[in-house]
Protein backbone atom coordinates (compact mmCIF):
# COMPACT_ATOMS: atom_id res chain seq x y z
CA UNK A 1 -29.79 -5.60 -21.08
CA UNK A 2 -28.25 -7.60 -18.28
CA UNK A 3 -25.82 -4.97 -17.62
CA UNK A 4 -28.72 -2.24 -17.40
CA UNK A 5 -30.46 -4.33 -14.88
CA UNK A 6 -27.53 -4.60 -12.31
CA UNK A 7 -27.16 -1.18 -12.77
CA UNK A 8 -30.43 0.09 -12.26
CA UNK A 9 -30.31 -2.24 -9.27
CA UNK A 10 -27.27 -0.93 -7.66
CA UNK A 11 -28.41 2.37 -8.24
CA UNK A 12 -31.63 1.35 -6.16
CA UNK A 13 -30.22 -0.23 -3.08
CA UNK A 14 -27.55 2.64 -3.49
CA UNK A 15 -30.28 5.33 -3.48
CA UNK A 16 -32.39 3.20 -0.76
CA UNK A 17 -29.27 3.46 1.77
CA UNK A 18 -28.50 6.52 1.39
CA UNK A 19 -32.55 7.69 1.93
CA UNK A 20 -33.45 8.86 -1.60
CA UNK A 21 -36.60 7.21 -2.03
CA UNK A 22 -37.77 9.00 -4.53
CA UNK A 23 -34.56 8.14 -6.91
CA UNK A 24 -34.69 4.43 -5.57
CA UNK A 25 -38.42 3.97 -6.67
CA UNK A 26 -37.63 5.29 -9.48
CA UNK A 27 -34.28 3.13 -10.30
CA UNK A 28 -36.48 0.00 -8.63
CA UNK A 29 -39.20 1.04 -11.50
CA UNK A 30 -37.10 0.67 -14.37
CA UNK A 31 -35.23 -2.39 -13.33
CA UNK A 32 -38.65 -3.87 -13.18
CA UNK A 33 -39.60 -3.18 -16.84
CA UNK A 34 -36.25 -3.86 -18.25
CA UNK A 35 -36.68 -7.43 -16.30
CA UNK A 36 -39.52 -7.70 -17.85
CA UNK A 37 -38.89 -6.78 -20.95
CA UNK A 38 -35.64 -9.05 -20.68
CA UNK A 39 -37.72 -12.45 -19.76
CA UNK A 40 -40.29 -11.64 -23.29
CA UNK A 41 -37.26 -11.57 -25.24
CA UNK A 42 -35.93 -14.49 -23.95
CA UNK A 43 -38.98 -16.63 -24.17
CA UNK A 44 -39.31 -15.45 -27.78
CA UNK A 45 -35.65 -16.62 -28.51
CA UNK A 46 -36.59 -20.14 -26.40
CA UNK A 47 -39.64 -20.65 -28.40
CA UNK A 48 -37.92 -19.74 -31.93
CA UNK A 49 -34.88 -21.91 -30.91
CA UNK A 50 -38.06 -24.90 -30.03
CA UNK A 51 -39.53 -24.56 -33.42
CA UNK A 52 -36.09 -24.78 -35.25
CA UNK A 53 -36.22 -20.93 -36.67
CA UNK A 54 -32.57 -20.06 -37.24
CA UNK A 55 -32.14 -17.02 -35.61
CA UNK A 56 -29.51 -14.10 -36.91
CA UNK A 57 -27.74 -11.93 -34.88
């Protein structure tokens, strides 16, 4: 997911600079809900790690 995320926001400032708005909004847009997305799964983890739930990857 990490990986996704500095790619969508290379693609962004890429996009930005070059005067694409449209494709940087767009790149910005998704960056933001994988971010998001990224942070829920982490708390989750944090929280079942707290509680002493082994968790199986």
């Amino acid at each position: 997911m990490l990986n996704l995320l500095i790619i969508l926001v290379v693609i962004a400032l890429i996009a930005g600079a070059l005067g694409f708005t449209g494709i940087a909004a767009g790149a910005a847009t998704l960056a933001k809900i994988v971010f998001a997305l990224m942070l829920i799964g982490i708390v989750i983890l944090l929280i079942l790690a707290f509680m002493g739930v082994a968790v199986i990857f």
